[in-house]
Protein backbone atom coordinates (compact mmCIF):
# COMPACT_ATOMS: atom_id res chain seq x y z
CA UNK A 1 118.53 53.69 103.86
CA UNK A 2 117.81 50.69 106.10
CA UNK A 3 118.21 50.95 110.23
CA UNK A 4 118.89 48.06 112.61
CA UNK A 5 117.88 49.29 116.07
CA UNK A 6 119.18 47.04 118.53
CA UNK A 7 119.29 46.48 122.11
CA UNK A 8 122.09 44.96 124.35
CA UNK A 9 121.58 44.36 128.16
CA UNK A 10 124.58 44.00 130.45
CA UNK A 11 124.14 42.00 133.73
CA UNK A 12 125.96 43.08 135.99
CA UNK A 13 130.18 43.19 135.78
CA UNK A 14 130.64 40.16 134.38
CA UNK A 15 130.20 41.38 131.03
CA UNK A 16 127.65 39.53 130.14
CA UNK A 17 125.01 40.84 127.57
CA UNK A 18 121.82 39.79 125.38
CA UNK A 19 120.46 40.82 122.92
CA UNK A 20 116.68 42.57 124.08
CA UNK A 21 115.07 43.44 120.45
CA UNK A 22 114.13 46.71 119.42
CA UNK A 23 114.78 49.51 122.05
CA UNK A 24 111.83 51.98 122.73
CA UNK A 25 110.95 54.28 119.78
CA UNK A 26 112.84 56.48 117.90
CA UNK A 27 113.60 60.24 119.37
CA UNK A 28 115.27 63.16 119.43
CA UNK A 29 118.81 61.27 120.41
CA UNK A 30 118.48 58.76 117.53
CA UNK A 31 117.79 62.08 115.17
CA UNK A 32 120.95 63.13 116.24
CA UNK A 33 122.74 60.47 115.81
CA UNK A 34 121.79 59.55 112.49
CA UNK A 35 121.89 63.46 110.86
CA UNK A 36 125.88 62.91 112.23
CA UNK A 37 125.87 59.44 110.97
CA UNK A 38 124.95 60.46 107.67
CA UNK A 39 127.97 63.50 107.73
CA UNK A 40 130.39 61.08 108.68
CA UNK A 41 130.55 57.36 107.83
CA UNK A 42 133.72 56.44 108.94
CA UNK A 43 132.68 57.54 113.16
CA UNK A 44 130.39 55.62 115.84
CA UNK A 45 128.58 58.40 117.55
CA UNK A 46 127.18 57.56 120.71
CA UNK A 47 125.30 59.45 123.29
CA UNK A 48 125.06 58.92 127.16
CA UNK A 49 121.73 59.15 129.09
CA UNK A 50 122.14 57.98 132.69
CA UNK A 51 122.58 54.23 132.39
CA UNK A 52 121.54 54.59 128.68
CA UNK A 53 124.47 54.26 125.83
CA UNK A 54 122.70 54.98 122.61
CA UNK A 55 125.38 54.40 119.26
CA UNK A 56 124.53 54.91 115.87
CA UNK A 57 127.01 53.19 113.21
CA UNK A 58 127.19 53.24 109.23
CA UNK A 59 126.93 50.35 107.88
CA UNK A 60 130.23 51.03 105.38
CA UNK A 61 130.44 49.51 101.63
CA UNK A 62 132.91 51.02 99.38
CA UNK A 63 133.08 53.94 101.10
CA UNK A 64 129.12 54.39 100.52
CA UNK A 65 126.77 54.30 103.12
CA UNK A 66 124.67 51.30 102.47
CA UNK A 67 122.48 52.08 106.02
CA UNK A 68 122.74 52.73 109.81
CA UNK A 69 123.06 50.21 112.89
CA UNK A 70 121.32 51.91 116.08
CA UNK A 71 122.12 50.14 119.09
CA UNK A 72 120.66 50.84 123.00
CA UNK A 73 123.01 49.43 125.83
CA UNK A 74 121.44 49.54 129.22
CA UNK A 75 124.47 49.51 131.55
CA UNK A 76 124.99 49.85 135.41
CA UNK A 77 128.71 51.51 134.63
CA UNK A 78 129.05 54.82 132.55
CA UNK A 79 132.59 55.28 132.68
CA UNK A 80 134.44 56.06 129.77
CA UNK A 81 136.46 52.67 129.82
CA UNK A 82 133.03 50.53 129.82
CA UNK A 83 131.22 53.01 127.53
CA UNK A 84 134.11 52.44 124.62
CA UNK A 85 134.12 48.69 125.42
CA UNK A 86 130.15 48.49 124.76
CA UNK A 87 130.88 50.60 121.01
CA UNK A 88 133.74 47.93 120.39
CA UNK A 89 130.82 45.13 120.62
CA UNK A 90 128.73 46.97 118.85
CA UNK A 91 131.61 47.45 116.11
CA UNK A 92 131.82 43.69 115.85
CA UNK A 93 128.10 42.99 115.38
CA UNK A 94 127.41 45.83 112.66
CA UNK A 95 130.41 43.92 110.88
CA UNK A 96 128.95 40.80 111.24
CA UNK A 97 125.62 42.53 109.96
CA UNK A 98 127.34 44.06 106.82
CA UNK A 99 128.71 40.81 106.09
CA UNK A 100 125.77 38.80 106.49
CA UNK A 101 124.19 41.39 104.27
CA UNK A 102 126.97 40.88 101.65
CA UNK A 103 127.44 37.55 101.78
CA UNK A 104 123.51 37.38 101.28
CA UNK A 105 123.64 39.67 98.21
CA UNK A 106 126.82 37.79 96.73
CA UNK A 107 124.31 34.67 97.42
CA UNK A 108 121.87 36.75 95.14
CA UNK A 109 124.44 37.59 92.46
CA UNK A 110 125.73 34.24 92.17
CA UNK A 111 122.09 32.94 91.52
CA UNK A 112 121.46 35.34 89.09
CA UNK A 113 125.08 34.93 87.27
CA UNK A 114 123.84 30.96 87.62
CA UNK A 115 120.42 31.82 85.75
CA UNK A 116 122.03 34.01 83.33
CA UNK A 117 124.26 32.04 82.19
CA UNK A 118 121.42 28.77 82.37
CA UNK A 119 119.97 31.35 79.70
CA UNK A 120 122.73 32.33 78.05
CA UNK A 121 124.00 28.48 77.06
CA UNK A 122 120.04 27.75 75.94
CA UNK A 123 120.11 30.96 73.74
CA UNK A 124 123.67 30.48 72.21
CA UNK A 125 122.61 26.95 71.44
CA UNK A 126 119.50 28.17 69.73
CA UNK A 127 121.43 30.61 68.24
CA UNK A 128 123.45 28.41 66.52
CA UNK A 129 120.76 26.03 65.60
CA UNK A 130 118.99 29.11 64.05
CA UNK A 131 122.27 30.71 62.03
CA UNK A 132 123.08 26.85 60.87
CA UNK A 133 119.26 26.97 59.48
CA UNK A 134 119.12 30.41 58.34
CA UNK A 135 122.82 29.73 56.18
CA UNK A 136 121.18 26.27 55.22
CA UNK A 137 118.23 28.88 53.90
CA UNK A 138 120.70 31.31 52.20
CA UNK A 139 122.45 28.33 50.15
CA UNK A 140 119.54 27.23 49.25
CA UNK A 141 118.09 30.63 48.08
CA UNK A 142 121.25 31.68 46.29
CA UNK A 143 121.35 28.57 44.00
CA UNK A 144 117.14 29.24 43.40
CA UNK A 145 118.18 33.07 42.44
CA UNK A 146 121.34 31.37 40.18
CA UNK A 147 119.07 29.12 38.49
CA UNK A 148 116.29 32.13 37.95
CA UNK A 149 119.43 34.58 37.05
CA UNK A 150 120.57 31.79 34.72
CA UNK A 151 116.65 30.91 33.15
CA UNK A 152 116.03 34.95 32.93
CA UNK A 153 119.23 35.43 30.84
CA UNK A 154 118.46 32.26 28.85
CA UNK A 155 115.00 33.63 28.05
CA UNK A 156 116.87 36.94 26.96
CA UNK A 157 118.90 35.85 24.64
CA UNK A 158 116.11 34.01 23.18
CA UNK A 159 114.66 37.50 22.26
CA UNK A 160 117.41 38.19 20.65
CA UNK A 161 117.87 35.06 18.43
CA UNK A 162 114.09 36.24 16.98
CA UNK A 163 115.79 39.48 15.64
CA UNK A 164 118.26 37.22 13.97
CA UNK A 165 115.11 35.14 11.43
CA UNK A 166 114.10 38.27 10.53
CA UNK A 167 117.22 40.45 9.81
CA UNK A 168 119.77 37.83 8.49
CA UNK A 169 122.98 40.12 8.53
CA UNK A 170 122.73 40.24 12.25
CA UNK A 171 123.57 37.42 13.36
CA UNK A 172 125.54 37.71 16.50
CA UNK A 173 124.97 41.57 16.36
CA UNK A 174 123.80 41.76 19.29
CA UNK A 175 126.38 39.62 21.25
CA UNK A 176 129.36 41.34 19.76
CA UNK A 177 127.94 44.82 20.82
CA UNK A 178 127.35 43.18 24.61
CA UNK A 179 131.01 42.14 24.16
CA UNK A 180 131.49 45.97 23.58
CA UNK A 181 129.85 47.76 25.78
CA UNK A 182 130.86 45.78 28.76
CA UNK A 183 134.42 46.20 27.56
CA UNK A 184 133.95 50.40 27.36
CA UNK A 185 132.09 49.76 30.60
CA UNK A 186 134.93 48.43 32.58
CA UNK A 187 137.26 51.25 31.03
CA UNK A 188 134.77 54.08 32.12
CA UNK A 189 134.72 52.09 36.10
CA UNK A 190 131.00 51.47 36.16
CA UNK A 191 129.17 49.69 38.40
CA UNK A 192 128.55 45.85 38.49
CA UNK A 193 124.61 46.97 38.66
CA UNK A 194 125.12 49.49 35.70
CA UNK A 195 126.82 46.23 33.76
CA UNK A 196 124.25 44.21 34.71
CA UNK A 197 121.84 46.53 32.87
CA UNK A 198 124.19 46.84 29.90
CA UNK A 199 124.58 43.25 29.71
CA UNK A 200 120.65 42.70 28.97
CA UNK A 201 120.16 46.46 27.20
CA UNK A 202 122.79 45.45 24.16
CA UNK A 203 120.65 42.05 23.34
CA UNK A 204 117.22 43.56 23.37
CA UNK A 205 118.27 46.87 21.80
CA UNK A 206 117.16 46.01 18.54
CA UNK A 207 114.42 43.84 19.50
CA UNK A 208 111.65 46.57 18.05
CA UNK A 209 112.81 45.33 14.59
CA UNK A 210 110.37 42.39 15.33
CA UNK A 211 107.74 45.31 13.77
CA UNK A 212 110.01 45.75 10.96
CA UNK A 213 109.31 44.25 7.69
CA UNK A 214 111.48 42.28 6.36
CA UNK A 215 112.34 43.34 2.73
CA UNK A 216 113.04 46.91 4.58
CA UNK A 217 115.51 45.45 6.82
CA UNK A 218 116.76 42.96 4.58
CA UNK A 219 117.12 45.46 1.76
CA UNK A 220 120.54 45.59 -0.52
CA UNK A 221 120.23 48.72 -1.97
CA UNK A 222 119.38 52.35 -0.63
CA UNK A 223 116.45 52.71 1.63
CA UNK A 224 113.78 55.17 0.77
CA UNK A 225 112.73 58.40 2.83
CA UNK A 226 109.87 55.88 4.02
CA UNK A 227 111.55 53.34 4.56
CA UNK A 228 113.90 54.78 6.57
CA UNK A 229 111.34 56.16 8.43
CA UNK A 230 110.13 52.32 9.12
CA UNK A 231 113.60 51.59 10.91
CA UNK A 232 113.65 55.02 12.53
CA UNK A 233 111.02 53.15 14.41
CA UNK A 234 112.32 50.22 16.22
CA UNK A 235 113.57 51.79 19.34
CA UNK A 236 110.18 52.92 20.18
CA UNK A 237 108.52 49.45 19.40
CA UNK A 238 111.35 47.84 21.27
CA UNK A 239 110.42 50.12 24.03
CA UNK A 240 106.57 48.96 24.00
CA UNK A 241 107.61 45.45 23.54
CA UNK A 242 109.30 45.53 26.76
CA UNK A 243 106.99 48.51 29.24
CA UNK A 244 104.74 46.11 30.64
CA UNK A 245 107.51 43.46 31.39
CA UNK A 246 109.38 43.16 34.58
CA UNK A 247 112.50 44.82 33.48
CA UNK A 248 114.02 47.66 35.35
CA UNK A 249 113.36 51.23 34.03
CA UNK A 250 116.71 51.70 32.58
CA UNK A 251 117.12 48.84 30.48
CA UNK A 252 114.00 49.93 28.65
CA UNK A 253 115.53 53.28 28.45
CA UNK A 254 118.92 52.66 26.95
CA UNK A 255 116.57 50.39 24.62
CA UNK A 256 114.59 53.39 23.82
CA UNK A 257 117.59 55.89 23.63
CA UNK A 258 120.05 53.62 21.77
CA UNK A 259 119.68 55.85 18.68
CA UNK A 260 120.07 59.01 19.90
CA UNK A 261 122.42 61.42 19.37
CA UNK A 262 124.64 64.08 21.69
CA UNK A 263 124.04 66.64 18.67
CA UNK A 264 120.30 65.98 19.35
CA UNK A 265 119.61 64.80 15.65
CA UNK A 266 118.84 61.31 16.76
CA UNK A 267 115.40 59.35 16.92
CA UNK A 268 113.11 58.81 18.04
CA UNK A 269 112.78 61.95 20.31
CA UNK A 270 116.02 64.04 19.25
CA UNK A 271 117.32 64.31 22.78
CA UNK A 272 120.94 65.00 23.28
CA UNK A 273 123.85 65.39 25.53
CA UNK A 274 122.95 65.05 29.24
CA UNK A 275 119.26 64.14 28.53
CA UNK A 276 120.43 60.59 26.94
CA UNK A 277 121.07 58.26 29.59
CA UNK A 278 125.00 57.36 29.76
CA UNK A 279 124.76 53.40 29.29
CA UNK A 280 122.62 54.26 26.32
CA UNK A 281 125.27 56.42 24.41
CA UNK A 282 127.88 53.48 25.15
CA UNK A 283 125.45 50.86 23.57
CA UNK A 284 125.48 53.51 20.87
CA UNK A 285 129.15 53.08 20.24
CA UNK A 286 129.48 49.60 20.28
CA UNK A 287 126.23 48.83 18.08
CA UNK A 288 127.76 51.44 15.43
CA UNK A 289 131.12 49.75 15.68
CA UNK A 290 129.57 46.03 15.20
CA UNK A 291 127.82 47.54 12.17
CA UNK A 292 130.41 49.30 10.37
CA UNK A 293 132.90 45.85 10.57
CA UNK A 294 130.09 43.79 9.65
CA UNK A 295 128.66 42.90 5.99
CA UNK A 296 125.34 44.74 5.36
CA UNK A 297 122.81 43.86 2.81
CA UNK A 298 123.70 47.39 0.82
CA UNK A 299 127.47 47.61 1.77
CA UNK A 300 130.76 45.34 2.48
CA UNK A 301 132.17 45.86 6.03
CA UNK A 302 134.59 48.33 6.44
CA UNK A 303 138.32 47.74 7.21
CA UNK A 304 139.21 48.66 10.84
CA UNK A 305 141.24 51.66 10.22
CA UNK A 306 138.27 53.55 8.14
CA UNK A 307 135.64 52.35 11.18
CA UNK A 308 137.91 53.79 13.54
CA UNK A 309 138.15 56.85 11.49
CA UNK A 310 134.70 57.19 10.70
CA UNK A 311 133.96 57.19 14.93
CA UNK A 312 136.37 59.86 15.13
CA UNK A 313 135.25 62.17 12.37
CA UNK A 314 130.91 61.81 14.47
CA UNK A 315 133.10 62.05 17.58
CA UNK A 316 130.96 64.88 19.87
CA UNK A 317 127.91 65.41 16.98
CA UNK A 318 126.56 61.26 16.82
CA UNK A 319 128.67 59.87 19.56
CA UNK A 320 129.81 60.89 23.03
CA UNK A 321 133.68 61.89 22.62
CA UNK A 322 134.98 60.54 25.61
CA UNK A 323 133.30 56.71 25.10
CA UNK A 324 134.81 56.65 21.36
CA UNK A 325 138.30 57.51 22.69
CA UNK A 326 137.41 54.63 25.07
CA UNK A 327 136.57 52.27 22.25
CA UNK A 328 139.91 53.29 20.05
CA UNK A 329 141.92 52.30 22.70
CA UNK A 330 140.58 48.83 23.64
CA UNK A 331 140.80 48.60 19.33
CA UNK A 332 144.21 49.70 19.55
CA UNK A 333 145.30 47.51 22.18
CA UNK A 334 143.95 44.46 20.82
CA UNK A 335 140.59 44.21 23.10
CA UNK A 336 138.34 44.76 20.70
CA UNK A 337 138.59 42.11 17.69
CA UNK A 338 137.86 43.26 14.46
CA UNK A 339 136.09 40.62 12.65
C-alpha cells in the first residue's frame, strides 16, 4: 500500500492554497483514518482539529484499493461549507495522482508490449530461419535413410541369390514366398513394422542352406534319415549366420522358427502353438505353398487343387488353421498365382 501525505495551506479567504510538503508525522488521527479508509474505498474521511482538516482518500482502481492519499489543510474557517470545499480539492488532486500513476504504468506497459514484441519479431524470424533449416535437414536425411533402406534391401536380396547357386530348384523361392506372406499379412491387418520384418524374414529364411551340401539339397530321389537330418539343420545355421548382424530380434526369429510346427513336431526345437512367433507360422505357409507348386529335384509340382488340399488336410497339426484359410482365399480369389 503506498501513502501520499500532503499538505495544503489556505491564505486567508481568497481561496488561495499551496502546496507545503509532508505534514508533521503520522498519529493517532491518520491511524484512524486509514483503518476506515481501508473498510471503505469509495468515502473521503476527514477529521477536524481546530484549524486542522486532516482527509484520508483511496486511491480507487477497479474497485481495488491501489493506496491512500493523506492530505493536512491548515485553514482559518472550519465551517462545514469550507471544510467540504477543501475535500473537493483534495478529490481533484488524488485524481490527478491516480492518473498520473496510470498513465505512468500504461507508459510502462506500452514499453514492455514495445520490447516484447522487438523480441517476439527477432524470435519468429529465427524461428523460421531455424524450421526452414531443420526441414532442409529432414529432406536431406530422409533421402540418406531411402538410399540406406534401398542399399540394405539390395544387400538382402543378395543373400538370397547365394541360396539360389547352391540349391538350383529355388530359384525365386524365396521371392514368391515374400509375395505370400505379405499378401496373408495384409489379410490378417498387421502392422507396416510387422511387414517390414516379413518382407526381409521370407528372403533370408532359407539362407542356413549355405551349410548344406549340395548333393543333399540337390538330391532327386529320397533323402536318407541323415540326410534329412542335414536339412533339419538350416534354420539354426541361418540363425547363426545372421546373430551377430544388425538385424532386429525377430527377423532372426521367424528365420529360426520357420520350420516349426503348431503340433510341436517341428525343428529345430519342437515348439508349438503360442511359443512360435506369429510372422514365423505365416512364412511357414507361404514357403510350404511355393514348394508344393514348384518342381523339386525328387517330385513334379503339384496341381493347385491337391496343394490346396494338402494345406487343409496339416491344417491345425503343421500349420496354423486360421493363416491357411487366409491363404485359400487369396488362391481362390485369384491373389495368389499358381505357377
Amino acid at each position: 500500500m503506498k501513502f501520499s501525505r500532503i499538505s495544503i495551506y489556505h491564505d486567508g479567504d481568497d481561496k488561495k492554497f499551496k502546496i507545503l510538503g509532508q505534514f508533521g508525522q503520522k498519529d493517532v488521527h491518520e491511524h484512524l483514518l486509514l483503518s476506515r479508509a481501508k473498510e471503505d474505498i469509495n468515502i473521503a474521511y476527514k477529521i477536524v482539529n481546530n484549524n486542522l482538516v486532516k482527509v484520508a482518500i483511496p486511491i480507487v482502481s477497479e474497485e481495488r484499493c491501489e493506496g491512500i492519499c493523506f492530505y493536512g489543510i491548515e485553514c482559518k474557517s472550519t465551517s462545514s461549507e469550507d471544510v467540504e470545499y477543501y475535500i473537493s480539492l483534495c478529490n481533484f488532486i488524488t485524481i490527478a495522482i491516480k492518473n498520473a500513476i496510470y498513465y505512468s504504468n500504461l507508459k510502462k506497459q506500452k514499453s514492455e508490449i514495445e520490447d516484447l514484441y522487438e523480441k517476439s519479431t527477432y524470435m519468429n524470424e529465427r524461428l523460421k530461419d531455424t524450421i526452414e533449416e531443420l526441414n532442409k535437414s529432414k529432406a536431406e536425411l530422409e533421402k540418406k535413410n531411402q538410399e540406406i533402406e534401398r542399399f540394405f534391401y539390395e544387400t538382402i536380396l543378395c543373400l538370397s541369390k547365394a541360396i539360389e547357386y547352391k540349391d538350383v530348384y529355388t530359384k525365386g523361392h524365396c521371392e514368391r514366398v515374400q509375395s505370400i506372406a505379405l499378401k496373408i499379412a495384409d489379410e490378417l491387418s498387421l502392422s507396416e513394422e510387422e511387414k517390414n520384418v516379413l518382407k526381409v524374414a521370407c528372403l533370408l529364411h532359407d539362407i542356413g542352406k549355405i551349410g548344406v551340401k549340395e548333393d543333399i539339397l540337390n538330391k532327386k530321389g529320397s533323402l536318407e534319415d541323415h540326410e534329412y537330418k542335414e536339412i533339419q539343420k538350416h534354420p539354426l545355421i541361418g540363425y547363426n549366420i545372421l546373430k551377430d548382424l544388425e538385424f532386429t530380434d525377430r527377423i532372426k526369429k521367424v528365420v529360426l522358427q520357420h520350420h516349426e510346427r503348431v503340433d510341436g513336431r517341428g525343428y529345430p526345437f519342437g515348439l508349438k502353438d503360442e511359443e512360435i512367433d506369429l510372422l514365423a507360422k505365416v512364412v511357414a505357409v507361404a514357403d510350404a505353398y511355393d514348394a508344393m507348386t514348384s518342381d523339386r529335384p525328387y517330385r513334379k509340382a503339384f496341381d493347385k487343387q491337391a496343394a490346396l488340399s494338402e494345406m487343409k488336410r496339416c491344417a491345425g497339426s503343421q500349420f496354423d488353421t486360421t493363416i491357411v484359410e487366409k491363404l485359400i482365399n487369396l488362391v481362390q480369389k485369384g491373389l495368389v498365382m499358381f505357377l
